[in-house]
Protein backbone atom coordinates (compact mmCIF):
# COMPACT_ATOMS: atom_id res chain seq x y z
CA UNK A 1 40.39 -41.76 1.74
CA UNK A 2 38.95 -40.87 4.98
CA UNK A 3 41.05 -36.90 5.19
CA UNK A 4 39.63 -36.43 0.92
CA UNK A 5 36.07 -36.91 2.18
CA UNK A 6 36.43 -34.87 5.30
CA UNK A 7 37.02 -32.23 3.05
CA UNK A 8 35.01 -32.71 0.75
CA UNK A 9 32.28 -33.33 3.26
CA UNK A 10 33.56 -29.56 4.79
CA UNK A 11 33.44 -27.97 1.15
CA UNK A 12 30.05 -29.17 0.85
CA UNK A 13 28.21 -28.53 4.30
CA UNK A 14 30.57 -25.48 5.47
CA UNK A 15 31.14 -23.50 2.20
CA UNK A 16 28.52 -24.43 -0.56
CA UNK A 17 25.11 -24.87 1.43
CA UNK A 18 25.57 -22.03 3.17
CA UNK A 19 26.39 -19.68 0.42
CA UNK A 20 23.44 -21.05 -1.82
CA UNK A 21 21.16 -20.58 0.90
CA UNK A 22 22.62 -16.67 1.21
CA UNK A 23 22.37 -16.79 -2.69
CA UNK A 24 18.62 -17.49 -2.44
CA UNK A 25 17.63 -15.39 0.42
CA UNK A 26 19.31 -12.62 -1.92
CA UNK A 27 16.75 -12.91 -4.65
CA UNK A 28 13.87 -12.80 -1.66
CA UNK A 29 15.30 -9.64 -0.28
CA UNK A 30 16.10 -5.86 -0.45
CA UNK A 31 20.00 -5.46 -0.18
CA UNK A 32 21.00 -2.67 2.45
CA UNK A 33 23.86 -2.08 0.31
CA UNK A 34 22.48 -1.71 -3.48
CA UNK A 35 26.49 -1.54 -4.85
CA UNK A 36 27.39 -5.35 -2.79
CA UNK A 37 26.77 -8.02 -5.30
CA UNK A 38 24.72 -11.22 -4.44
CA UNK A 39 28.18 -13.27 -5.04
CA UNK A 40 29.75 -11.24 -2.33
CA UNK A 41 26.74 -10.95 0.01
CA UNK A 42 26.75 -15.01 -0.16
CA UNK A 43 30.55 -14.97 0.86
CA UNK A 44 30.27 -12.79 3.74
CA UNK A 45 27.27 -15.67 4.70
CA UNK A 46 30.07 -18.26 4.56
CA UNK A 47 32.76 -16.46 6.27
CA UNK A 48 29.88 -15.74 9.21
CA UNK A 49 29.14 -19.30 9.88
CA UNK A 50 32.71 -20.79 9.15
CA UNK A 51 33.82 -20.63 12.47
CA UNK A 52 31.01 -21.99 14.47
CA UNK A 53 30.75 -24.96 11.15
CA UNK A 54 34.54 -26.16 12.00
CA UNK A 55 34.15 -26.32 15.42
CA UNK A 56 31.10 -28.61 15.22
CA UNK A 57 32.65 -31.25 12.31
CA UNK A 58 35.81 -31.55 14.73
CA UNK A 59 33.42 -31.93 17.98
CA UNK A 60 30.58 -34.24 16.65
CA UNK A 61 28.92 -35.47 19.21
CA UNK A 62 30.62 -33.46 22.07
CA UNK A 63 28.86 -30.68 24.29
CA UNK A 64 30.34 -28.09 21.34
CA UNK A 65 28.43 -29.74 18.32
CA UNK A 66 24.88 -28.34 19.51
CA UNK A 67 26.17 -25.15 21.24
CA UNK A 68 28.12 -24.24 17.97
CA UNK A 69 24.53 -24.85 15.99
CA UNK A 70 22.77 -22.78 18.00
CA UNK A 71 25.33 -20.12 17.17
CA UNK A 72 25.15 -21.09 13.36
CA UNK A 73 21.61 -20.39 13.59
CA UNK A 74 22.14 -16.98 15.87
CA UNK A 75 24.68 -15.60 12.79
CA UNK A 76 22.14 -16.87 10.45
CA UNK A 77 19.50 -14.15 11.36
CA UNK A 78 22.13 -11.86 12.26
CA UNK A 79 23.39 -12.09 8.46
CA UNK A 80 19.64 -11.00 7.62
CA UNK A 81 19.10 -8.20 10.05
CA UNK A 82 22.51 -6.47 8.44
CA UNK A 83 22.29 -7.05 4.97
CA UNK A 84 18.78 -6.52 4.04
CA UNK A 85 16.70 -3.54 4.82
CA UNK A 86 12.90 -5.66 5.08
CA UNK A 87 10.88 -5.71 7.48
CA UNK A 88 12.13 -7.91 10.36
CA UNK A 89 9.06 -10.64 9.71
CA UNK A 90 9.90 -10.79 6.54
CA UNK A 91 13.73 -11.79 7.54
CA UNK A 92 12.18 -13.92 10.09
CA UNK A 93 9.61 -15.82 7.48
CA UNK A 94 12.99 -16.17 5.11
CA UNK A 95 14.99 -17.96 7.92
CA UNK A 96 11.61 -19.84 8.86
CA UNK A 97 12.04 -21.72 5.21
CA UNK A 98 15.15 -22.24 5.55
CA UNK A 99 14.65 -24.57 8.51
CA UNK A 100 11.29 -26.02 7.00
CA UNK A 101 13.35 -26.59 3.60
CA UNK A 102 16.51 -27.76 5.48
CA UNK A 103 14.79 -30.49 7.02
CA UNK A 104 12.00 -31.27 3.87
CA UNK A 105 14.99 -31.64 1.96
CA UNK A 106 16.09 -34.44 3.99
CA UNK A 107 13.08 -36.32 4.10
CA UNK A 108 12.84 -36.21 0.63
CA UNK A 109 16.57 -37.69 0.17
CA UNK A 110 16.47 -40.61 2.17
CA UNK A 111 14.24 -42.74 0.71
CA UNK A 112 16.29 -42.25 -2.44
CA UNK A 113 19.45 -42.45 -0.33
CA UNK A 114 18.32 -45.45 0.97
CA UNK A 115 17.42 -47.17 -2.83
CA UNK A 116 21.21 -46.81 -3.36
CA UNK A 117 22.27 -49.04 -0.29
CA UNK A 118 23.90 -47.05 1.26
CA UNK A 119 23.13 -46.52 5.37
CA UNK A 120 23.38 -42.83 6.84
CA UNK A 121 26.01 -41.86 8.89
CA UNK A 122 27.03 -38.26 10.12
CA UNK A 123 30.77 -38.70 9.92
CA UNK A 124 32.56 -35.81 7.89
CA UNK A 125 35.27 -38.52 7.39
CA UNK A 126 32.59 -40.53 5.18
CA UNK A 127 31.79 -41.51 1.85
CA UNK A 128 28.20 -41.80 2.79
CA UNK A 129 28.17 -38.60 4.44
CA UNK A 130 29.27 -37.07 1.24
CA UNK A 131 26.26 -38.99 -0.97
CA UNK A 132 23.83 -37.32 1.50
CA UNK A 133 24.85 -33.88 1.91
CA UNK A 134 25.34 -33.68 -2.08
CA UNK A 135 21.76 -35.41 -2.55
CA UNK A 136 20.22 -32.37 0.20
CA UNK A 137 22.07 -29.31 -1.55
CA UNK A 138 20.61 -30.56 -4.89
CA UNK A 139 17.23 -30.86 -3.42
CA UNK A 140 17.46 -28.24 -1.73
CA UNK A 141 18.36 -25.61 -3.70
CA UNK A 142 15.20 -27.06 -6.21
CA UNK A 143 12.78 -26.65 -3.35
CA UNK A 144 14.40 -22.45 -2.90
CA UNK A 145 13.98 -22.06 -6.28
CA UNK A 146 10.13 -22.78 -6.38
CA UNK A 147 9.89 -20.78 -2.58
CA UNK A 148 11.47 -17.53 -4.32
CA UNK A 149 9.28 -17.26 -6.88
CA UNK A 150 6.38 -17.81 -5.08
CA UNK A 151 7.50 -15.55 -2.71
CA UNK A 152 7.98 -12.67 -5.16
CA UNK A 153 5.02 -13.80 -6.77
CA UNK A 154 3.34 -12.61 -3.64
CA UNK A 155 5.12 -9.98 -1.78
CA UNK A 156 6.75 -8.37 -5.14
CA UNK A 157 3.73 -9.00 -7.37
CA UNK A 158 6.27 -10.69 -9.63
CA UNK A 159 5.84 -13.24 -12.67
CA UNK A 160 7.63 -16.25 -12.50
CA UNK A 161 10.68 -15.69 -14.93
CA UNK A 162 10.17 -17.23 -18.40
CA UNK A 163 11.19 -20.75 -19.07
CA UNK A 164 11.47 -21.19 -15.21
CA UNK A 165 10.85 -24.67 -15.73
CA UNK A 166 14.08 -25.80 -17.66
CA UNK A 167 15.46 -25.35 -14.06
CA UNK A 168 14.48 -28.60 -12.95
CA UNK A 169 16.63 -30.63 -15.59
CA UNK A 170 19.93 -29.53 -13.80
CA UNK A 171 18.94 -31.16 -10.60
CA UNK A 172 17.29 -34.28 -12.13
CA UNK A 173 20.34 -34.85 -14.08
CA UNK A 174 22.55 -34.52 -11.21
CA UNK A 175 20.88 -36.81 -8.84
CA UNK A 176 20.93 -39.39 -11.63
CA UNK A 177 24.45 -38.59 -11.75
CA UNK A 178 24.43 -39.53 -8.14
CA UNK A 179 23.18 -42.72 -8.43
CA UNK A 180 25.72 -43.65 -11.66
CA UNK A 181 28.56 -42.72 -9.33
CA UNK A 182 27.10 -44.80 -6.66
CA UNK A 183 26.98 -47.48 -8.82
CA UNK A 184 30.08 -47.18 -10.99
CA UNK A 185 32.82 -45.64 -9.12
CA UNK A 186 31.99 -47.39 -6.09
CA UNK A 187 33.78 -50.55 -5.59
CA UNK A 188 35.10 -52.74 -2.83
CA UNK A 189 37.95 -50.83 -2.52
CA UNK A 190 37.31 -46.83 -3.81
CA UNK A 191 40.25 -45.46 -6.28
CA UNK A 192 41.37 -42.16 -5.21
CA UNK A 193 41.54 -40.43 -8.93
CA UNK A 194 38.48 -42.30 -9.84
CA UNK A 195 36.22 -40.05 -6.80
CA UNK A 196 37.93 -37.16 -7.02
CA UNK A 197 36.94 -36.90 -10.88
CA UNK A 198 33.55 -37.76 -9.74
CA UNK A 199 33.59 -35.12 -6.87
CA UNK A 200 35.21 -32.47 -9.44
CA UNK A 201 32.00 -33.09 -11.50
CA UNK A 202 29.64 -33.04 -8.86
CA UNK A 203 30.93 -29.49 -7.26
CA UNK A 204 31.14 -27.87 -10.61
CA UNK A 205 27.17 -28.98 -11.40
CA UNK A 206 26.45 -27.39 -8.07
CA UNK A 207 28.31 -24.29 -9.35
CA UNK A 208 26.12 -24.80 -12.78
CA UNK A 209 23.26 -25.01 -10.07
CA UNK A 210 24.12 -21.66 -8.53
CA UNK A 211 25.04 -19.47 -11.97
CA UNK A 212 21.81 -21.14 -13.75
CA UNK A 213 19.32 -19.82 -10.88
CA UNK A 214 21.33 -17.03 -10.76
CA UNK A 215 20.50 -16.34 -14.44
CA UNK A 216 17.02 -17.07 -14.08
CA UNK A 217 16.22 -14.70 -10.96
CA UNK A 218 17.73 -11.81 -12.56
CA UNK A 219 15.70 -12.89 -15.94
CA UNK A 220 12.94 -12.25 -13.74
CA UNK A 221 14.25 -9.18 -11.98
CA UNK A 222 14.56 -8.05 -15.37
CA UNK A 223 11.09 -9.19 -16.47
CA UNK A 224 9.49 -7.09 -13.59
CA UNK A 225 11.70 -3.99 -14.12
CA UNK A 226 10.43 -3.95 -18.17
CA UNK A 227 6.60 -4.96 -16.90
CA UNK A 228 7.06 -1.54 -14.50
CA UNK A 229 8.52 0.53 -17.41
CA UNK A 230 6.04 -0.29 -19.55
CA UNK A 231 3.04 0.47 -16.76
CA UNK A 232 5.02 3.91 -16.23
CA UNK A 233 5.02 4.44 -19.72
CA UNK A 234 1.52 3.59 -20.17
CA UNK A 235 -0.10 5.64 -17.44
CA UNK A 236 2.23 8.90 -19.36
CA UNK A 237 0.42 8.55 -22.36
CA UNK A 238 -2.73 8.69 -20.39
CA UNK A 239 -1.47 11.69 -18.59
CA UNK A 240 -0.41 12.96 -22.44
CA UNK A 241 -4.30 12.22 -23.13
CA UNK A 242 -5.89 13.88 -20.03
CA UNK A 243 -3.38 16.97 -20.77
CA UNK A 244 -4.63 17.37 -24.47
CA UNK A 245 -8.44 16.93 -23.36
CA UNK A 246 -8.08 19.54 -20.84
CA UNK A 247 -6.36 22.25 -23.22
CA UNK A 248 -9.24 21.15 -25.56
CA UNK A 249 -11.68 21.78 -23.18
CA UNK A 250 -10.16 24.75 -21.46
CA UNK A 251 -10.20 26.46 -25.35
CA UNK A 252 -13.67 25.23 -26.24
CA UNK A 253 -15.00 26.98 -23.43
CA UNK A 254 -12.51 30.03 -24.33
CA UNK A 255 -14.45 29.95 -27.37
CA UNK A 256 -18.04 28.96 -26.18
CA UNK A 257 -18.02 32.22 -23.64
CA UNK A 258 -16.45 34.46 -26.38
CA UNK A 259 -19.49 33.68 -28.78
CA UNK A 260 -22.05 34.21 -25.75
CA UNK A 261 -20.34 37.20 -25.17
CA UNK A 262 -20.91 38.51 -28.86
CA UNK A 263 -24.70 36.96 -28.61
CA UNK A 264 -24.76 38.92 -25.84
CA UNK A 265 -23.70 41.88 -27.10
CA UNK A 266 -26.33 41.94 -29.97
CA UNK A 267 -28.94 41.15 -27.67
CA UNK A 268 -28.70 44.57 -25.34
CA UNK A 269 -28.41 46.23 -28.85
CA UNK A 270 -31.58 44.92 -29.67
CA UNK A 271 -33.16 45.95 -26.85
CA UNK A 272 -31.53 49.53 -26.59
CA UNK A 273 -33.68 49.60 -30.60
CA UNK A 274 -36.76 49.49 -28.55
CA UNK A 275 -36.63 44.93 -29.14
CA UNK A 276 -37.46 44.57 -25.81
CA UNK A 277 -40.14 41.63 -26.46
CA UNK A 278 -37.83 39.50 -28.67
CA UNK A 279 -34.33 40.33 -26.93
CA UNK A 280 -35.54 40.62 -22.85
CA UNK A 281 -35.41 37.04 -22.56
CA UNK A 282 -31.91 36.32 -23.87
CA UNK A 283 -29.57 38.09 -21.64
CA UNK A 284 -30.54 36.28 -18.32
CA UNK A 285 -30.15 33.19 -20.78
CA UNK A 286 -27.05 33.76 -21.88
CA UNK A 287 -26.01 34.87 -18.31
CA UNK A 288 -26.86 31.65 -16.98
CA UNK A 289 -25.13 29.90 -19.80
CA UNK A 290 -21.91 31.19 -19.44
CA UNK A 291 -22.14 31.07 -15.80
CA UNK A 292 -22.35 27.39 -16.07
CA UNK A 293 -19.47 27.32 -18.66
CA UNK A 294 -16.91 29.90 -15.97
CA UNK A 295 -13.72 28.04 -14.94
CA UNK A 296 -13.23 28.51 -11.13
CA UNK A 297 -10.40 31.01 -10.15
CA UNK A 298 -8.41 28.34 -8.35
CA UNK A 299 -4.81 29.98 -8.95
CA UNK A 300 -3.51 32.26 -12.02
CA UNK A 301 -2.29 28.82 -13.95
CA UNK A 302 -4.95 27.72 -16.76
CA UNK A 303 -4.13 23.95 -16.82
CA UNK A 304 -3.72 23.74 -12.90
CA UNK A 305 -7.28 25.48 -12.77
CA UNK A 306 -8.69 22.97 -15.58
CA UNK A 307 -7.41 20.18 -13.41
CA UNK A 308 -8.40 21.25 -10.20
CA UNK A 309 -12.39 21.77 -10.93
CA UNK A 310 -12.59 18.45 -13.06
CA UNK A 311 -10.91 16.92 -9.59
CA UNK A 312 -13.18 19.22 -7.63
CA UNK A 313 -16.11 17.40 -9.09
CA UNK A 314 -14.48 14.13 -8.15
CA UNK A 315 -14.06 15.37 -4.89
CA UNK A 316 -18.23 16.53 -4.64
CA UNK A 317 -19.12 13.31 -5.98
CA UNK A 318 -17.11 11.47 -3.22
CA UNK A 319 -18.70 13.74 -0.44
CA UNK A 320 -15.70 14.94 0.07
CA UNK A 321 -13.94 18.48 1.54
CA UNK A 322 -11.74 20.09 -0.80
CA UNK A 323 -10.09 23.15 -0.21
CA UNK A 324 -6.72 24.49 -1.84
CA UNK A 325 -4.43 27.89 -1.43
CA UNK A 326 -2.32 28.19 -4.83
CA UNK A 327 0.00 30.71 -5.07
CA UNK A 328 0.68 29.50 -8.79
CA UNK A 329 0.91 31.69 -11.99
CA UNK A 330 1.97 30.52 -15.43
CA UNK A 331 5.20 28.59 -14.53
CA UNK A 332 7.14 29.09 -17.85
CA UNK A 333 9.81 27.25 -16.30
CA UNK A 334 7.60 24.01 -15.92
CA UNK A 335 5.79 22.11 -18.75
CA UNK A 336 2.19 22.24 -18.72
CA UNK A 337 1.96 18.49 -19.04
CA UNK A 338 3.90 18.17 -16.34
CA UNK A 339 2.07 20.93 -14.08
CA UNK A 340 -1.12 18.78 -15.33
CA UNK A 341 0.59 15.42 -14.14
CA UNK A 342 1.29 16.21 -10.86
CA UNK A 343 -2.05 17.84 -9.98
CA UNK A 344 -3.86 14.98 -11.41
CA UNK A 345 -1.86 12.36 -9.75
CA UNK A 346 -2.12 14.38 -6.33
CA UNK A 347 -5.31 14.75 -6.52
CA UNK A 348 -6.18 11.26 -7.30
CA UNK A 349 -4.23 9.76 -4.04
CA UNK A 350 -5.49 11.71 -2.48
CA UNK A 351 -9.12 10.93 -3.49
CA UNK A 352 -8.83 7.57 -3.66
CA UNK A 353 -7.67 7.05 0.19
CA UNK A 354 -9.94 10.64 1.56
CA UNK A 355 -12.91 8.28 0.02
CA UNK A 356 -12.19 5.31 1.87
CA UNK A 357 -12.43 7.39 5.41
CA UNK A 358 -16.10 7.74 7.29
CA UNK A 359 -18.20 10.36 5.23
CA UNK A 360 -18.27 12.94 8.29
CA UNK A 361 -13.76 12.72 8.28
CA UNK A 362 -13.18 12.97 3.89
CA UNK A 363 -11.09 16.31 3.90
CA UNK A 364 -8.31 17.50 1.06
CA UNK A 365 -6.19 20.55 1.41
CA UNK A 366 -3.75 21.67 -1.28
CA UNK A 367 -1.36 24.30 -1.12
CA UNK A 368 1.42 25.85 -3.61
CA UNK A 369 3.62 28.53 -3.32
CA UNK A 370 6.20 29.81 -4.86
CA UNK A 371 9.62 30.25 -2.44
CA UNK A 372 13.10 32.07 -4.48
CA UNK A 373 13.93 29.31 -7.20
CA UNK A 374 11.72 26.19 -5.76
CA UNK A 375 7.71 25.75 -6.25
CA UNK A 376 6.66 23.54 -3.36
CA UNK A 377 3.14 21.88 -3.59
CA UNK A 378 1.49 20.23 -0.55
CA UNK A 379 -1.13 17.73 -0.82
CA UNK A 380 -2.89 16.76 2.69
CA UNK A 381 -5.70 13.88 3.13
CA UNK A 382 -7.24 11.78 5.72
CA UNK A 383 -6.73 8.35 4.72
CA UNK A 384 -6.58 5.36 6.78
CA UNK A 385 -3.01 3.60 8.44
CA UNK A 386 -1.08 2.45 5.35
CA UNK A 387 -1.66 -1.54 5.26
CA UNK A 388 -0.74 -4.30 2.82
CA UNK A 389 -4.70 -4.33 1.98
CA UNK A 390 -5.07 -0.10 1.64
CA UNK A 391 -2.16 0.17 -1.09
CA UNK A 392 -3.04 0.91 -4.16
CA UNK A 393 -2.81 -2.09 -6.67
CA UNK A 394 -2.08 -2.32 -10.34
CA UNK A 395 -1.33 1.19 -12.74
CA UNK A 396 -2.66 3.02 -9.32
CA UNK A 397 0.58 2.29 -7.92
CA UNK A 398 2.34 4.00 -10.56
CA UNK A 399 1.18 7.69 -9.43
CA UNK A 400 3.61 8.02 -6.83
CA UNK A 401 6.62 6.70 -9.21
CA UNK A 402 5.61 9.62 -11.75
CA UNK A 403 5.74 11.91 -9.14
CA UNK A 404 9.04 11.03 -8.18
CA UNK A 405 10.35 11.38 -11.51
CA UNK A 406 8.88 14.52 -12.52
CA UNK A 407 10.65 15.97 -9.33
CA UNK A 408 13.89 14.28 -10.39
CA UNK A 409 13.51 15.88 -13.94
CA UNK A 410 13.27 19.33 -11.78
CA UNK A 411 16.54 18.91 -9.07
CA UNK A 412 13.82 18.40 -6.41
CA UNK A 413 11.84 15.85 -4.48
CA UNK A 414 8.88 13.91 -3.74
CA UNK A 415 8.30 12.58 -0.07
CA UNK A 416 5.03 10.94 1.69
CA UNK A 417 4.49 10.42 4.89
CA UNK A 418 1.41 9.35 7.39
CA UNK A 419 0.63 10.31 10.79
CA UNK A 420 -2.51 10.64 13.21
CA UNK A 421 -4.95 9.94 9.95
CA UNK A 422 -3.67 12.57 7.77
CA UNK A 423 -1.18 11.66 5.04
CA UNK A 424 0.84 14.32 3.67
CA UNK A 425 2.75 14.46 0.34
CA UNK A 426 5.33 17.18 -0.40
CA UNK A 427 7.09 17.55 -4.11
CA UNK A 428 9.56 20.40 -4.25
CA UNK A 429 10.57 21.69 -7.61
CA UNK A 430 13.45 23.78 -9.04
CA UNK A 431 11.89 26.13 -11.26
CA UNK A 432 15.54 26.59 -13.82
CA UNK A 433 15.26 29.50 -16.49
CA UNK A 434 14.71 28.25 -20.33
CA UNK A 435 16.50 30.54 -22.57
């Protein structure tokens, strides 16, 4: 009996802990390597820390056994530095848990270790070994659950996944199981077929364990992904609406300045009859109007221009200098909506961060030119170092994500970048020929 729970005790604490703790960290976690699956990032967590794990159950309590931990724990943030592409304090935080859950997880099991009679004792060659370490991987892998989705609750800005709660039945069942087994399959002298049964069951609820959270992370994976595409689709219909309202405007005041123009007309006739009482005062009147009506000249493009001065007014408003060089004529080879969506969504960055500088530093420049096949726009803006309190928050996050699709829609690109105060963003397009 004592070589069956050595091995058991080494499947357990050398093979299953640490690839459910890899498992969990995956769900916390950008993968360097978006083709690797979790299952096989968790494996390459196992076969890291295998070594070091037999080397300490052969040497407990020798000079190895702590040396070889220290060296667990080395590989363990190793393990994070190559397989994830975070920030390194957010790899540090996620190992930080694991060592505050490693040891809560104990604390919490034995009391209830302890209510079976059983006494602990950190012998791999040990029945009671093998209550304990099944009692903290159950626990434990409860308490991860709850961490990651607070944790992408926070850092992701993602809902806990629906139904999260029917999670916590697997490991209440299976610690009751626990105690049955204790109780049943336990007796003066253990039967062989009887434990390993027991011990069959147990691994494959751990396995349930593992697939079920599985399940339920990527439900909420997927949860977030169809809350995004729904915000992206959302802000395009508003970018659908702002496109039709400026075409409506642009032609209203097509049509406004081609009736003044008429008025106009009639008006010098009048006066050229000898009117000049009645008609003297309507000229500088309608000269004035239509003044007031004139789109500014920003570039030969009528929706860019129609963009540009309602952002221009934005940009007044804000106390804010705006200055732009568009080499930009009508673009057949672009749709206006989209020509309206990136200028909008430039502008509006850029507006939103130029606003939060000092009054006496709020400058925009924007520049477009047309070089062989590619239109390249250029949208720079003092804005203040890029923090987790500066970005933008809810649908305003969503302007860069258009962006980036638009240019993917064209063969080109979208790229941002911040130095010395000023943050630049550059979108390239491929202007192709429509037949």
């Amino acid at each position: 009996m004592r070589s069956f729970y050595f091995w058991v005790n080494f499947v357990i604490g050398g093979i299953l802990y640490p690839y459910g703790i890899a498992f969990v960290w995956s769900f916390m976690l950008t993968s360097r390597w978006k083709k690797c699956s979790k299952f096989l990032a968790a494996t390459a967590m196992v076969l890291a820390v295998l070594g070091p794990g037999v080397v300490r159950i052969l040497d407990i309590g020798g000079p190895l056994f702590v040396l070889m931990e220290i060296v667990q724990l080395i590989l363990f943030i190793l393990y994070l530095g190559i397989f994830f592409v975070d920030p390194w304090w957010k790899k540090l935080m996620t190992f930080v848990f694991f060592v505050v859950l490693a040891h809560a997880a104990e604390i919490i099991v034995l009391p209830f270790f302890t209510s079976m009679g059983l006494v602990y004792n950190f012998d791999f060659g040990t029945y009671e070994l093998f209550v304990f370490q099944t009692l903290c991987c159950i626990v434990n892998l409860s308490l991860s659950t709850v961490l990651v989705m607070v944790w992408n609750a926070v850092t992701k800005r993602q809902r806990p996944p629906r139904n999260a709660g029917v999670f916590l039945l697997f490991p209440i069942s299976q610690l009751l199981l626990m105690r049955n087994v204790n109780r049943v399959y336990i007796p003066e002298t253990p039967v062989l077929h009887q434990m390993l049964f027991a011990t069959l069951g147990i691994a494959l609820s751990f396995v349930a364990d593992l697939v079920f959270f599985y399940l339920l992370m990527a439900q909420g994976e997927r949860d977030a992904l169809e809350e995004q595409v729904r915000e992206l689709e959302h802000m395009r219909h508003v970018e659908q609406l702002h496109y039709q309202s400026v075409e409506a405007r642009r032609k209203e005041l097509a049509k406004i300045r081609h009736d003044f123009n008429n008025q106009l007309t009639v008006a010098l006739h009048l006066a050229g009859e000898g009117f000049n009482d009645q008609s003297r005062k309507i000229p500088e009147e309608l000269k004035e109007k239509i003044a007031k009506t004139k789109e500014y000249a920003w570039c030969g493009n009528a929706v860019v221009n129609a963009v540009l001065e309602e952002k221009a007014a934005d940009c007044r408003r804000e106390k804010i200098i705006f200055s732009a060089e568009l080499e930009i004529g009508n673009e057949n080879e672009i749709e206006p909506i989209h020509l309206c969506s990136i200028f909008s969504n430039l502008m509006d960055n850029a507006i939103r961060a130029a606003s939060k500088c000092s009054e006496t530093d709020r400058r925009i420049s924007l520049r477009a030119a047309r070089k062989g096949d590619y239109l390249h726009i250029k949208a720079e803006n003092t804005a203040l170092r890029p923090t987790k309190e500066t970005r933008p928050k809810g649908r305003h996050g969503y302007g860069q994500e258009i962006l980036r699709d638009i240019a993917a829609q064209y063969n080109g690109e979208f790229r941002t970048e911040w130095s010395d105060g000023i943050y630049t963003a550059v979108l390239s397009l491929e202007l192709i020929k429509t037949v």
